[in-house]
PDB file of N, CA and C in Angstrom:
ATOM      1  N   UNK A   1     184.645 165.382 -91.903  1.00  0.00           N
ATOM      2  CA  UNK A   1     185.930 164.760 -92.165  1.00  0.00           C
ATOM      3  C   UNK A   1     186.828 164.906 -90.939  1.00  0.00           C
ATOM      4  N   UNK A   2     187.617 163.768 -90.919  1.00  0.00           N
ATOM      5  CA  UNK A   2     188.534 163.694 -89.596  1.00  0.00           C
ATOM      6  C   UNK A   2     190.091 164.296 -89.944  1.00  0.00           C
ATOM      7  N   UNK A   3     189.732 165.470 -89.558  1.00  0.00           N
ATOM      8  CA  UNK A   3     191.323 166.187 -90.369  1.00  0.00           C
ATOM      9  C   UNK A   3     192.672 165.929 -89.227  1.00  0.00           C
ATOM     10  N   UNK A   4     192.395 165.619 -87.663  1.00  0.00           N
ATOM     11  CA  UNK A   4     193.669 164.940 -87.502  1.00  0.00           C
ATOM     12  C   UNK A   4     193.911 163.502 -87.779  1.00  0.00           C
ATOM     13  N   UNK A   5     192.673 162.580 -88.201  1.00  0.00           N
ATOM     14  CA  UNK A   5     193.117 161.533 -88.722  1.00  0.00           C
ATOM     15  C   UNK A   5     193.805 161.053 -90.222  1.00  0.00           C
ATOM     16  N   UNK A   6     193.062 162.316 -90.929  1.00  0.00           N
ATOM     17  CA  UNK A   6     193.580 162.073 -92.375  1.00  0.00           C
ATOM     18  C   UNK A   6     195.247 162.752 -92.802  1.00  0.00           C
ATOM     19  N   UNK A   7     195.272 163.948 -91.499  1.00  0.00           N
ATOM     20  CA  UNK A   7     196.862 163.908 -91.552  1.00  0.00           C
ATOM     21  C   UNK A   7     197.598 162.851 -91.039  1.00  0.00           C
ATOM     22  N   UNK A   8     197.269 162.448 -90.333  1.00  0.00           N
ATOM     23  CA  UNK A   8     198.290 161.269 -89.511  1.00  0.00           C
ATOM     24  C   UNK A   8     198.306 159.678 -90.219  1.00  0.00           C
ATOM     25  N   UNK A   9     197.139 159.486 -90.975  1.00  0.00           N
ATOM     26  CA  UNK A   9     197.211 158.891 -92.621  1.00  0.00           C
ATOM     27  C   UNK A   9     198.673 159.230 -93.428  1.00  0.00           C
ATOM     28  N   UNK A  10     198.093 160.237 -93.747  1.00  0.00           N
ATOM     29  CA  UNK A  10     199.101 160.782 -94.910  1.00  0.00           C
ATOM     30  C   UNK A  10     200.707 160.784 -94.137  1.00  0.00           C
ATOM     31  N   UNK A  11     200.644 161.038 -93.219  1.00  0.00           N
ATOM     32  CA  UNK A  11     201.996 161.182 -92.341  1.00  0.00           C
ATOM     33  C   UNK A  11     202.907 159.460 -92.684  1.00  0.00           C
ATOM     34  N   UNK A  12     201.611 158.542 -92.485  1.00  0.00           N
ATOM     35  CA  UNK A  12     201.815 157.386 -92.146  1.00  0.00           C
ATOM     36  C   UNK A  12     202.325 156.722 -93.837  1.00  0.00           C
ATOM     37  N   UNK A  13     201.754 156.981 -94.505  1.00  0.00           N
ATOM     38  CA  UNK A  13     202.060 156.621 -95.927  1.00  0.00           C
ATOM     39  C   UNK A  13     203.646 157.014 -96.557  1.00  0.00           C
ATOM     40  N   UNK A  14     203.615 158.439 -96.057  1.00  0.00           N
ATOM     41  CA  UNK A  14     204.962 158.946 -96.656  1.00  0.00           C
ATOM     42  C   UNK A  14     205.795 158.449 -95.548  1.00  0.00           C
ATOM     43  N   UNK A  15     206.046 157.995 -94.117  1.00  0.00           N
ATOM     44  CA  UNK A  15     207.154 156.930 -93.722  1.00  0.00           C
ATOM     45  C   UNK A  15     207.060 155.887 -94.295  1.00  0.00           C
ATOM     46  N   UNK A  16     206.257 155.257 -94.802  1.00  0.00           N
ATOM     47  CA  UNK A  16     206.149 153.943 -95.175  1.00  0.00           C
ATOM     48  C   UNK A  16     206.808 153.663 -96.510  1.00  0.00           C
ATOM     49  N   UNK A  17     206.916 155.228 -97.835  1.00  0.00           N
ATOM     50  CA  UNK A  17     207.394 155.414 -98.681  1.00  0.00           C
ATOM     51  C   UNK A  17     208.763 155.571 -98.249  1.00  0.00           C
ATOM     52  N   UNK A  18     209.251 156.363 -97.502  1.00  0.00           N
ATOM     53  CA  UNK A  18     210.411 156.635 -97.287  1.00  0.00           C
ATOM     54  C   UNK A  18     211.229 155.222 -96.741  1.00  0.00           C
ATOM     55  N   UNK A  19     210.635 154.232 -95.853  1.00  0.00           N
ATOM     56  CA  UNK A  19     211.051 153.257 -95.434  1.00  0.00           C
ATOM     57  C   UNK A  19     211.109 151.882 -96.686  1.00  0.00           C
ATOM     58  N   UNK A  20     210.608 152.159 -97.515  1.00  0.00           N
ATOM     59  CA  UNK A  20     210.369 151.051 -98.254  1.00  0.00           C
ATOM     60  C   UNK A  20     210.655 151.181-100.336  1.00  0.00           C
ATOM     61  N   UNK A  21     210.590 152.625 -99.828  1.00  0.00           N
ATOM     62  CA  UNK A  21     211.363 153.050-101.592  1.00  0.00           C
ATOM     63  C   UNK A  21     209.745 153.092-102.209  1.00  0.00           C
ATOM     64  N   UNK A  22     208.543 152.762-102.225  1.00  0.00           N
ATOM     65  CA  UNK A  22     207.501 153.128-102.492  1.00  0.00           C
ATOM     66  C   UNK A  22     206.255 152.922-102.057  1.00  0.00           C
ATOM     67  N   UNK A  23     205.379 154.184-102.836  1.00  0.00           N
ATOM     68  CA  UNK A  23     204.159 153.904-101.930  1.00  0.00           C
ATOM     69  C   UNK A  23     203.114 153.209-101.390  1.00  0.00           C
ATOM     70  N   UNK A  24     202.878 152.530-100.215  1.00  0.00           N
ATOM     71  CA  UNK A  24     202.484 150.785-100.011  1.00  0.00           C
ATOM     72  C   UNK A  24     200.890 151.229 -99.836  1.00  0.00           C
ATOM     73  N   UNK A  25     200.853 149.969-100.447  1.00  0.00           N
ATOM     74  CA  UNK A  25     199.080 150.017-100.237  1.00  0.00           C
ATOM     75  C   UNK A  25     198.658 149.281 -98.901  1.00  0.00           C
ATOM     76  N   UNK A  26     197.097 149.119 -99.000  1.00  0.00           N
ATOM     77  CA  UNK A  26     196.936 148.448 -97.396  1.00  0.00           C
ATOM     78  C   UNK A  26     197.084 147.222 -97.380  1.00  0.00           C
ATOM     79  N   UNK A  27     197.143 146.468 -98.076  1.00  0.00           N
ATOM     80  CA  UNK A  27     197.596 145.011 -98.404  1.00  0.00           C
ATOM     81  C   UNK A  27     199.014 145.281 -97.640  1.00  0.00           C
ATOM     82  N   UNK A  28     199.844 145.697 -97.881  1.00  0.00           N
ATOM     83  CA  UNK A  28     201.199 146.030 -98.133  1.00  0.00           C
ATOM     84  C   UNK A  28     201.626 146.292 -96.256  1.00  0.00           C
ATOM     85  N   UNK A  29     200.852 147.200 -96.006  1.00  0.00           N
ATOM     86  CA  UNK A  29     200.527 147.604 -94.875  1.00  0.00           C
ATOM     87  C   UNK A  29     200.297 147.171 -93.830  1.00  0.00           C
ATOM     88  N   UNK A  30     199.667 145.960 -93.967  1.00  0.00           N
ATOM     89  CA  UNK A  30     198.753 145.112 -93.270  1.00  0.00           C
ATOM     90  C   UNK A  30     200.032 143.929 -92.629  1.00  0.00           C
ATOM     91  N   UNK A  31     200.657 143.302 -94.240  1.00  0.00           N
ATOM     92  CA  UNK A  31     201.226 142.067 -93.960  1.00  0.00           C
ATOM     93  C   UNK A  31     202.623 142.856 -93.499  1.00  0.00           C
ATOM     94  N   UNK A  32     202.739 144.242 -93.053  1.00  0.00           N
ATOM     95  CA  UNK A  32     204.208 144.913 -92.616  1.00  0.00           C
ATOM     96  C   UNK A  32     203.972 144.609 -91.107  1.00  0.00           C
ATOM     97  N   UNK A  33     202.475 144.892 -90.891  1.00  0.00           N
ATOM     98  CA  UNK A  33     202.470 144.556 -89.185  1.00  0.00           C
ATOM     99  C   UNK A  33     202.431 142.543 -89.127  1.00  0.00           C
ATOM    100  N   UNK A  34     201.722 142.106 -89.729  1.00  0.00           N
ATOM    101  CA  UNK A  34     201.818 141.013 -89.733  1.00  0.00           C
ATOM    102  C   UNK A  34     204.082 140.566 -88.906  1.00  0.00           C
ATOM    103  N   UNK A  35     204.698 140.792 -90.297  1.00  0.00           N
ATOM    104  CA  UNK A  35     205.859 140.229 -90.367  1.00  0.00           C
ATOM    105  C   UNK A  35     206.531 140.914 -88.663  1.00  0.00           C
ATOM    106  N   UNK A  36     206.211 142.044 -88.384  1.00  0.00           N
ATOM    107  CA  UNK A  36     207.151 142.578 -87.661  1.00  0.00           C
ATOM    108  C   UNK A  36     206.091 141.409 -86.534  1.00  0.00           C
ATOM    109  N   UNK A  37     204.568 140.912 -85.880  1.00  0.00           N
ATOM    110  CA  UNK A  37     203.799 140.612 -84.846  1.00  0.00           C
ATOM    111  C   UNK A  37     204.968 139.337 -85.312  1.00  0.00           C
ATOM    112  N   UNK A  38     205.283 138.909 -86.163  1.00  0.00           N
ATOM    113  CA  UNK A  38     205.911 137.203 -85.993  1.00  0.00           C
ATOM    114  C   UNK A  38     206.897 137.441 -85.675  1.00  0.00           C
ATOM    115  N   UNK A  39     207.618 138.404 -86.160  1.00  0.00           N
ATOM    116  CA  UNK A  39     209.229 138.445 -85.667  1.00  0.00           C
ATOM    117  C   UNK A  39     210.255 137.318 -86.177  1.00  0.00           C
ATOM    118  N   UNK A  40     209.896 136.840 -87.880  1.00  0.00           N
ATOM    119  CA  UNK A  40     210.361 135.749 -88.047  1.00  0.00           C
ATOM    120  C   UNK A  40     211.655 136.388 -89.074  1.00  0.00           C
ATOM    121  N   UNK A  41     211.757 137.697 -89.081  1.00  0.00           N
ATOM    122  CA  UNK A  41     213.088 138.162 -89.659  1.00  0.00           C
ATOM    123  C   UNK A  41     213.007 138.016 -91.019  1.00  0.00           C
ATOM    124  N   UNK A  42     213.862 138.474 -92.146  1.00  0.00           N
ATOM    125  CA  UNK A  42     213.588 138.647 -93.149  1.00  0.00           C
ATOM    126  C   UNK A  42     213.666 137.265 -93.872  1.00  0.00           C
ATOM    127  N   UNK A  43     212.704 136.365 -94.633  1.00  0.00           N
ATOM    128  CA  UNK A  43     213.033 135.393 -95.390  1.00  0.00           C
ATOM    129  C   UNK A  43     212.168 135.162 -96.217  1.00  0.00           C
ATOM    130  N   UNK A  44     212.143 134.291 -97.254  1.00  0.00           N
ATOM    131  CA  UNK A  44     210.985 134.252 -98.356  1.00  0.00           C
ATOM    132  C   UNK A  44     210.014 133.301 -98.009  1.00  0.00           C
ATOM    133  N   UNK A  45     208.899 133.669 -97.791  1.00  0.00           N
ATOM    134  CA  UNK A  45     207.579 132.794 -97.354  1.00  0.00           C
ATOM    135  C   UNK A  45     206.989 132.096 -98.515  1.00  0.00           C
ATOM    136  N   UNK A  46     206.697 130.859 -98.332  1.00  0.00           N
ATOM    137  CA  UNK A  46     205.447 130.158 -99.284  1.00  0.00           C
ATOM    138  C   UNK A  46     204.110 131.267 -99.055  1.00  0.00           C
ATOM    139  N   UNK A  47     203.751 130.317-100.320  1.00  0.00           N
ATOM    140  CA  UNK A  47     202.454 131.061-100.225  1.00  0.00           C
ATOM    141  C   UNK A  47     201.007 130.999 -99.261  1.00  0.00           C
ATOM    142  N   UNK A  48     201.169 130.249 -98.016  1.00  0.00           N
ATOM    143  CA  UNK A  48     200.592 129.854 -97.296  1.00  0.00           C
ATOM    144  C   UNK A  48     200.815 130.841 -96.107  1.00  0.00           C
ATOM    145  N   UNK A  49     202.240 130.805 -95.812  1.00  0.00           N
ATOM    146  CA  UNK A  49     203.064 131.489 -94.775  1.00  0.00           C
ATOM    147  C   UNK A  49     202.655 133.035 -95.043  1.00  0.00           C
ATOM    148  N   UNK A  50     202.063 133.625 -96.228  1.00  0.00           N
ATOM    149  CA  UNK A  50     202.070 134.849 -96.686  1.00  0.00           C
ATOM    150  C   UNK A  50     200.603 135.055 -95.947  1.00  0.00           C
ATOM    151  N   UNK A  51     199.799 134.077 -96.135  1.00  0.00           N
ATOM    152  CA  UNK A  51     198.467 134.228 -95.903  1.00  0.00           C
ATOM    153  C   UNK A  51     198.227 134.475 -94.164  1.00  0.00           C
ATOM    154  N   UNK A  52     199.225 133.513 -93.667  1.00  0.00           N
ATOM    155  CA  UNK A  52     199.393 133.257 -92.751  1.00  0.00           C
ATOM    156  C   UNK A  52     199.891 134.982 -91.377  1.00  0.00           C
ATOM    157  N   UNK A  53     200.814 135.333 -92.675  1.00  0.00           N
ATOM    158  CA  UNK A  53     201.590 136.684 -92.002  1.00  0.00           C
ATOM    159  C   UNK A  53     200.465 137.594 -92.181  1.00  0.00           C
ATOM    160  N   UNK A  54     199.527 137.480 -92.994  1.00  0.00           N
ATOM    161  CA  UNK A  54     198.140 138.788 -93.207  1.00  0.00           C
ATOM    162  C   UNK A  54     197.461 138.365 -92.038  1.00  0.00           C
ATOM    163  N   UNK A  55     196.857 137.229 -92.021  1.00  0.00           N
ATOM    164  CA  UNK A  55     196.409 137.115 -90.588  1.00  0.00           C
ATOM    165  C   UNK A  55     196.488 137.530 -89.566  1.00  0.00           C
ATOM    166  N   UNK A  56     197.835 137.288 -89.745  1.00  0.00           N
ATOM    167  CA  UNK A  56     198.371 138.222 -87.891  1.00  0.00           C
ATOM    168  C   UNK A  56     198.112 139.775 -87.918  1.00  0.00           C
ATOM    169  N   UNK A  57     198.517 140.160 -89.062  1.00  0.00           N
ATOM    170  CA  UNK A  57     198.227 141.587 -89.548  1.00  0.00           C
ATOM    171  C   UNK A  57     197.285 141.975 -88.878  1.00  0.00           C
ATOM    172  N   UNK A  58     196.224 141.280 -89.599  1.00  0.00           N
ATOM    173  CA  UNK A  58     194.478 141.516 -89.300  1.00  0.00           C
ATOM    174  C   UNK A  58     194.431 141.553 -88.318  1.00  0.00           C
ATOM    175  N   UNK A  59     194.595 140.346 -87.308  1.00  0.00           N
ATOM    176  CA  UNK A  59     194.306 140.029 -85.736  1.00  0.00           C
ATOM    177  C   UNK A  59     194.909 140.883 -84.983  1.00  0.00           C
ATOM    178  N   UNK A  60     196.048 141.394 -85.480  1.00  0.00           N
ATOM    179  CA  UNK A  60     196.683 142.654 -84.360  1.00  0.00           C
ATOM    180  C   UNK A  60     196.151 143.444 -84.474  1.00  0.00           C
ATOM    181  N   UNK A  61     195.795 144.263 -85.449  1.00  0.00           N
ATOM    182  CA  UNK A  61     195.010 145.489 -85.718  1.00  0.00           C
ATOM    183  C   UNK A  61     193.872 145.526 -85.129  1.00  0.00           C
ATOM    184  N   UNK A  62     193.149 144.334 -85.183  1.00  0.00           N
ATOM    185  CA  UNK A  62     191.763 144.223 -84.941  1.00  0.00           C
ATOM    186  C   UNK A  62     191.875 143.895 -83.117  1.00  0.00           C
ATOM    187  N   UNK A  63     192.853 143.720 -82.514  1.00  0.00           N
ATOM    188  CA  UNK A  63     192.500 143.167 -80.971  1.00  0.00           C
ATOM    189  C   UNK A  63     192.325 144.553 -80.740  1.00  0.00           C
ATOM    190  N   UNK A  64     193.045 146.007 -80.188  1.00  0.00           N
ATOM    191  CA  UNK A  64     192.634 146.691 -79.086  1.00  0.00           C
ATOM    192  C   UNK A  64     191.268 147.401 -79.602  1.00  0.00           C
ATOM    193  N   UNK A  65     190.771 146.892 -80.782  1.00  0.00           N
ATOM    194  CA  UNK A  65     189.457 147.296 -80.899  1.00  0.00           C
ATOM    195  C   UNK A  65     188.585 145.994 -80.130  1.00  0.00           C
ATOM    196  N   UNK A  66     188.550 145.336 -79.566  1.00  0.00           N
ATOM    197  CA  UNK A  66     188.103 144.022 -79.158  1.00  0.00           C
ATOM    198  C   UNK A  66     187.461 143.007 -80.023  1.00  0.00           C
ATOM    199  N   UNK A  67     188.082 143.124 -81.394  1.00  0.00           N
ATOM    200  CA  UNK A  67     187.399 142.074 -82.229  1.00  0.00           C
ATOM    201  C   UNK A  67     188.354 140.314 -81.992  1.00  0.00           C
ATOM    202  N   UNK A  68     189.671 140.582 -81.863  1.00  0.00           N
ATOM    203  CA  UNK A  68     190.341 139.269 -81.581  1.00  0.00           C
ATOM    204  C   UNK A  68     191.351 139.522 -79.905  1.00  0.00           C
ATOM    205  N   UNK A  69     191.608 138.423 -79.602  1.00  0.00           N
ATOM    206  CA  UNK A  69     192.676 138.456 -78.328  1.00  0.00           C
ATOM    207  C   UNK A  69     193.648 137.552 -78.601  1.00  0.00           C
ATOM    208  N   UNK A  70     194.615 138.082 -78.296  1.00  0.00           N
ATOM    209  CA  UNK A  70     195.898 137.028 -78.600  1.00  0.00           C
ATOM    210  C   UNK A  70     196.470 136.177 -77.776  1.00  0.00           C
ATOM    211  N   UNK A  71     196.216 134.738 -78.141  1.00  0.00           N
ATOM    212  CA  UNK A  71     196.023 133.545 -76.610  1.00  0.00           C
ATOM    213  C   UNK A  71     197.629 132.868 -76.493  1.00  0.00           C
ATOM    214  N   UNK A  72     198.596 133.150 -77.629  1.00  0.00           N
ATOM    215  CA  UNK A  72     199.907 132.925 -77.234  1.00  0.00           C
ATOM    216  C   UNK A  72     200.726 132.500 -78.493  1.00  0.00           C
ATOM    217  N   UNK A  73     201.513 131.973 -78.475  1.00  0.00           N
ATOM    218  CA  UNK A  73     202.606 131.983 -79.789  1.00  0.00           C
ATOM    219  C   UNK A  73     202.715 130.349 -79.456  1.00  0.00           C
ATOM    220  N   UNK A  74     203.106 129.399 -80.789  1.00  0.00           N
ATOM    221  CA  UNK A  74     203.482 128.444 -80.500  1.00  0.00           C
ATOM    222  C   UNK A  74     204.636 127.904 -80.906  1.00  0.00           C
ATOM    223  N   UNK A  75     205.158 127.036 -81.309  1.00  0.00           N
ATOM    224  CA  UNK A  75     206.933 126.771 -80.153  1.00  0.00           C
ATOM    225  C   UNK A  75     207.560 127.277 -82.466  1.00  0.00           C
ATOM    226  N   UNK A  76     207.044 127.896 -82.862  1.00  0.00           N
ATOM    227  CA  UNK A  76     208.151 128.617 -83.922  1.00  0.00           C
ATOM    228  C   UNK A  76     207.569 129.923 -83.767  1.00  0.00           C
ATOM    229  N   UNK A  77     207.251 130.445 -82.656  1.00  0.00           N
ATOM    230  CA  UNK A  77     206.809 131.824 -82.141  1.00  0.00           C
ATOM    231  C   UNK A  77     205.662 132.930 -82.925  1.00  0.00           C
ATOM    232  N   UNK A  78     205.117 131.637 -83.522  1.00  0.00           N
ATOM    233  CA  UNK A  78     203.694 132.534 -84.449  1.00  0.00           C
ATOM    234  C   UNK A  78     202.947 132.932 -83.326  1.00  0.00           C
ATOM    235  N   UNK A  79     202.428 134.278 -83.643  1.00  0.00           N
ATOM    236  CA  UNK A  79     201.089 134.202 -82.687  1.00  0.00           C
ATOM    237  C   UNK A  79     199.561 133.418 -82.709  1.00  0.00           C
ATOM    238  N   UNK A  80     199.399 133.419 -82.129  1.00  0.00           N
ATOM    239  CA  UNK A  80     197.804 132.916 -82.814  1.00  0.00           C
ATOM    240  C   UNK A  80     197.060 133.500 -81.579  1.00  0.00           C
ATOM    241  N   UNK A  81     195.689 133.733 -82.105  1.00  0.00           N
ATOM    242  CA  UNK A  81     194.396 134.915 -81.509  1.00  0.00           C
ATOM    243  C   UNK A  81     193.118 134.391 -81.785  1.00  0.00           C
ATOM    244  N   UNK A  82     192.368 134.311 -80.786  1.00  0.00           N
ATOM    245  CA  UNK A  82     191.237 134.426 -80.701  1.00  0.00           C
ATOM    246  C   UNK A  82     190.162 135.160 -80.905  1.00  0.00           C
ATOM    247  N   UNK A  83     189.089 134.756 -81.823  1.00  0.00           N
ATOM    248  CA  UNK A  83     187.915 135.921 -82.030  1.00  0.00           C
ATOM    249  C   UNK A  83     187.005 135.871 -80.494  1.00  0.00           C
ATOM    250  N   UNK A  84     186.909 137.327 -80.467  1.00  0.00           N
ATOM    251  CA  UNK A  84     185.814 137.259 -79.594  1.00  0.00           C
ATOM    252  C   UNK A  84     184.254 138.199 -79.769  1.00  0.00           C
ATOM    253  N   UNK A  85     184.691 138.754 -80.758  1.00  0.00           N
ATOM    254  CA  UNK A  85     183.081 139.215 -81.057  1.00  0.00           C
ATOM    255  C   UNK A  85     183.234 139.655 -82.347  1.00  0.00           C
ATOM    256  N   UNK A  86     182.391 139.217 -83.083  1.00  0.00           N
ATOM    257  CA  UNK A  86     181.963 139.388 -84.798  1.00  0.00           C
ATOM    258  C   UNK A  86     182.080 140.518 -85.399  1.00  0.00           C
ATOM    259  N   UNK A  87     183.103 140.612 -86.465  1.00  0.00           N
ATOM    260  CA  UNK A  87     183.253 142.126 -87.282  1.00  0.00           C
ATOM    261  C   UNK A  87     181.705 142.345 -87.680  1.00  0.00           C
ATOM    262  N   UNK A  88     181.614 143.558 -87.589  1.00  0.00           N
ATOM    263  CA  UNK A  88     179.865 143.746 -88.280  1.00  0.00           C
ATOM    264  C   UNK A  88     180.429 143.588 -89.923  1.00  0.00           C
ATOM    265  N   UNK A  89     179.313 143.524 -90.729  1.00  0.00           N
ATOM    266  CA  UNK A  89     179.077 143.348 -91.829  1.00  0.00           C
ATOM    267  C   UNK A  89     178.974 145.013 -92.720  1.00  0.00           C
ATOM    268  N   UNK A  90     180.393 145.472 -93.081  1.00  0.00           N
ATOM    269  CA  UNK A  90     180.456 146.758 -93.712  1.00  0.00           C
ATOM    270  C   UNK A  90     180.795 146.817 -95.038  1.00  0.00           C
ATOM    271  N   UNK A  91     180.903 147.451 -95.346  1.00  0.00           N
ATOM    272  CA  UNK A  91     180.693 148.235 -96.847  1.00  0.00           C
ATOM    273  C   UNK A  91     182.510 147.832 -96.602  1.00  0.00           C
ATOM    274  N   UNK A  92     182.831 147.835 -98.192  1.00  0.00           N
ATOM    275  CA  UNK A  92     184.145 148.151 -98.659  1.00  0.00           C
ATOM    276  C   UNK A  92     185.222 149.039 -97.879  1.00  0.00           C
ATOM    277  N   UNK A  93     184.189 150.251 -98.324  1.00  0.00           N
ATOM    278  CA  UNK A  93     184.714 151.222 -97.895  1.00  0.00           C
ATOM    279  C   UNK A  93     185.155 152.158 -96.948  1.00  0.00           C
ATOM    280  N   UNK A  94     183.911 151.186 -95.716  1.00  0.00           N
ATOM    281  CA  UNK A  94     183.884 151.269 -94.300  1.00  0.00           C
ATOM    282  C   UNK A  94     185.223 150.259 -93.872  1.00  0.00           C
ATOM    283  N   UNK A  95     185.456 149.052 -94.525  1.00  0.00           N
ATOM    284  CA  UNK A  95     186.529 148.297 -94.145  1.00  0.00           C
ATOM    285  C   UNK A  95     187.887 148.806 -94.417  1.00  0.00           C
ATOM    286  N   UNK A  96     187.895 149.433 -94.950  1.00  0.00           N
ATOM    287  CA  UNK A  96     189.352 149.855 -95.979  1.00  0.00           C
ATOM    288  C   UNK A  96     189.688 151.471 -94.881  1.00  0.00           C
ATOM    289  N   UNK A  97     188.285 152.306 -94.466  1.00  0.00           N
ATOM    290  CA  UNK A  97     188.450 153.191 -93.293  1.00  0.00           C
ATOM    291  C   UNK A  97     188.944 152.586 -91.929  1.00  0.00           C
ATOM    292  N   UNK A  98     187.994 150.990 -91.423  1.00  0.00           N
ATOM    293  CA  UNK A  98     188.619 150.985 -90.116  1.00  0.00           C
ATOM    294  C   UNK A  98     190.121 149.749 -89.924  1.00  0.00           C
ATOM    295  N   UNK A  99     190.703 149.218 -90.960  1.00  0.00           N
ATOM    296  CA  UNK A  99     191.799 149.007 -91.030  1.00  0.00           C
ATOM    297  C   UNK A  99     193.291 150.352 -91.558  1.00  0.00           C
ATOM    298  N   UNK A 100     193.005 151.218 -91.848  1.00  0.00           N
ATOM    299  CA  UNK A 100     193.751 152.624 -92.131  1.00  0.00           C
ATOM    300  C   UNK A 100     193.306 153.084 -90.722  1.00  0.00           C
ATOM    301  N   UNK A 101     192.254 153.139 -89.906  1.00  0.00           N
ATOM    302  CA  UNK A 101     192.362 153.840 -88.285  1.00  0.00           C
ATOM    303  C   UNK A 101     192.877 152.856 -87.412  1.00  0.00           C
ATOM    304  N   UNK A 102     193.087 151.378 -87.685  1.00  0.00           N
ATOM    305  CA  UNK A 102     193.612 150.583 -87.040  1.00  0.00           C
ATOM    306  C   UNK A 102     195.290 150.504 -87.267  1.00  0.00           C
ATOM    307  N   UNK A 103     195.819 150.749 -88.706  1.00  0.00           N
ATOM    308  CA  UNK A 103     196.856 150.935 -88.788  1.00  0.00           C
ATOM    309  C   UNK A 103     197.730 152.203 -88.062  1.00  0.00           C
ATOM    310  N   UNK A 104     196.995 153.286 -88.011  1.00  0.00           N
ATOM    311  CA  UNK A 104     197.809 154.555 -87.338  1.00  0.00           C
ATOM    312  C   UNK A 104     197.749 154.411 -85.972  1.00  0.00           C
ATOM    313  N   UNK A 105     196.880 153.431 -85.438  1.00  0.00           N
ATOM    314  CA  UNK A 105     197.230 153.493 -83.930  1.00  0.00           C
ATOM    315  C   UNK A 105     198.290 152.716 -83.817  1.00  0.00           C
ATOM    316  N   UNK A 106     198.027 151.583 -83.989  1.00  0.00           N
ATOM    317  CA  UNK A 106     199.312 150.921 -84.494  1.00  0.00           C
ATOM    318  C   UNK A 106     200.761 151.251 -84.858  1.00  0.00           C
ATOM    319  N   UNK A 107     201.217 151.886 -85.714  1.00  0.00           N
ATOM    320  CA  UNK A 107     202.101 152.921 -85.634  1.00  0.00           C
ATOM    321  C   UNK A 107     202.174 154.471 -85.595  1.00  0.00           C
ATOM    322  N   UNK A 108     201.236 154.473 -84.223  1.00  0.00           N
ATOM    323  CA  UNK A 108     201.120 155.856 -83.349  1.00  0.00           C
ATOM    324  C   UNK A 108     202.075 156.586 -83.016  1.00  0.00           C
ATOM    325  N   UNK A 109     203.442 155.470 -82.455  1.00  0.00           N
ATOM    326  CA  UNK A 109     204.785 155.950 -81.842  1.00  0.00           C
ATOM    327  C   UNK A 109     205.249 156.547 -83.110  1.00  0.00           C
ATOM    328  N   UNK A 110     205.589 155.459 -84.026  1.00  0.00           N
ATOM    329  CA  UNK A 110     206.104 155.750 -84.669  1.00  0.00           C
ATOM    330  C   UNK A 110     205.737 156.967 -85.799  1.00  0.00           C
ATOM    331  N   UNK A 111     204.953 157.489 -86.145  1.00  0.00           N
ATOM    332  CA  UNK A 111     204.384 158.771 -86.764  1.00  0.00           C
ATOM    333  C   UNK A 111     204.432 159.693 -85.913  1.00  0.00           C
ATOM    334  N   UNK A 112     204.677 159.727 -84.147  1.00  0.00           N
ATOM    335  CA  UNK A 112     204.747 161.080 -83.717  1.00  0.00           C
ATOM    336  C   UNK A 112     205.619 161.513 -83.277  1.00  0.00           C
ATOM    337  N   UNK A 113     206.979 160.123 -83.687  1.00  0.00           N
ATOM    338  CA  UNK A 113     208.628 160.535 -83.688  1.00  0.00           C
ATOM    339  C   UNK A 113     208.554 160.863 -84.752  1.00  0.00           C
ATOM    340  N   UNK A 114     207.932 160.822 -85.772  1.00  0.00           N
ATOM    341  CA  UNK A 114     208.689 161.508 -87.293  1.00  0.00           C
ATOM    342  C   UNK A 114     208.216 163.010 -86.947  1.00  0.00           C
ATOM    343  N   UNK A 115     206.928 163.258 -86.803  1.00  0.00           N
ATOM    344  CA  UNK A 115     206.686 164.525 -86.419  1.00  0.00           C
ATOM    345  C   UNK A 115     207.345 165.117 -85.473  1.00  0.00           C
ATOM    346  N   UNK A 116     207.779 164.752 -84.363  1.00  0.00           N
ATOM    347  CA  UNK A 116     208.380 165.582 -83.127  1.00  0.00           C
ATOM    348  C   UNK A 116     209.746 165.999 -84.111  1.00  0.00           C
ATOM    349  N   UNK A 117     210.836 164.768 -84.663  1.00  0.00           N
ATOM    350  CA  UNK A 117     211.890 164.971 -85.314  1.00  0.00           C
ATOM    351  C   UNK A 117     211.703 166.271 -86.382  1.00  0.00           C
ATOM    352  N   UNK A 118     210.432 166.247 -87.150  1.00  0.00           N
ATOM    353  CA  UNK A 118     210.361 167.293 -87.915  1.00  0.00           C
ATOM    354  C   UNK A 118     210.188 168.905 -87.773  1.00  0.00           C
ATOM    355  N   UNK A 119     209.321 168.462 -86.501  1.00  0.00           N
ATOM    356  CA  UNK A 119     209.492 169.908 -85.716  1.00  0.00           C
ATOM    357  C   UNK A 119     210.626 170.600 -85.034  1.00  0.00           C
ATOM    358  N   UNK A 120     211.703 169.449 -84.075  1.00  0.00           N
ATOM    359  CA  UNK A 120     212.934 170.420 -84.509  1.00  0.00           C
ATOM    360  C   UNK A 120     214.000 170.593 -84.898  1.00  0.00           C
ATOM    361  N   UNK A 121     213.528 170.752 -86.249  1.00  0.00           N
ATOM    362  CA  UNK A 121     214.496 170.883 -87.347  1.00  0.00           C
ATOM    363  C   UNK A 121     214.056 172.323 -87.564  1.00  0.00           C
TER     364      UNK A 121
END
């Protein structure tokens, strides 16, 4: 077991509680990086636009592992990304592990300002 990853998990969940009033799942998680990669500010999305904001989610998470690259934004500043080499074919449970290790790098900064802040206190 990866015990500095599964703290920095758990680290990552309880900001996400604290930021959001409750505890988010990876769905939840996913389309949080999504909204912040568009930068389209707070408004109510169709249901297309929702699908649309998971996407980006996915594709951000997934580039500095080299599964997508991001080829540019177009003129209402979406990103859009390119695949460049094929997710392997995993288990559930393997997927649900490397999107939760893709999410904490992801908000790396941000989990080791909550920790530094907590330490001195």
């Amino acid at each position: 077991m990866d015990y500095a990853f599964e703290s920095q998990w758990i680290r990552l969940e309880k900001l996400m509680d604290e930021r959001f009033g409750e505890p988010p799942d990876l769905t939840t998680m996913v389309f949080t990086v999504g909204l912040q990669e568009c930068a389209q500010g707070y408004k109510p999305f169709k249901k297309d636009e929702k699908l649309e904001v998971m996407h980006v989610g996915i594709c951000t998470l997934l580039t500095p592992m080299g599964y997508y690259e991001e080829i540019g934004q177009d003129d209402q500043g979406w990103p859009h990304f390119k695949q460049i080499q094929e997710i392997p074919a995993v288990t559930e449970e393997e997927q649900e592990l490397l999107m939760k290790r893709a999410l904490v790098e992801y908000f790396s900064a941000w989990i080791e300002g909550a920790e530094k802040t907590e330490d001195s206190q």
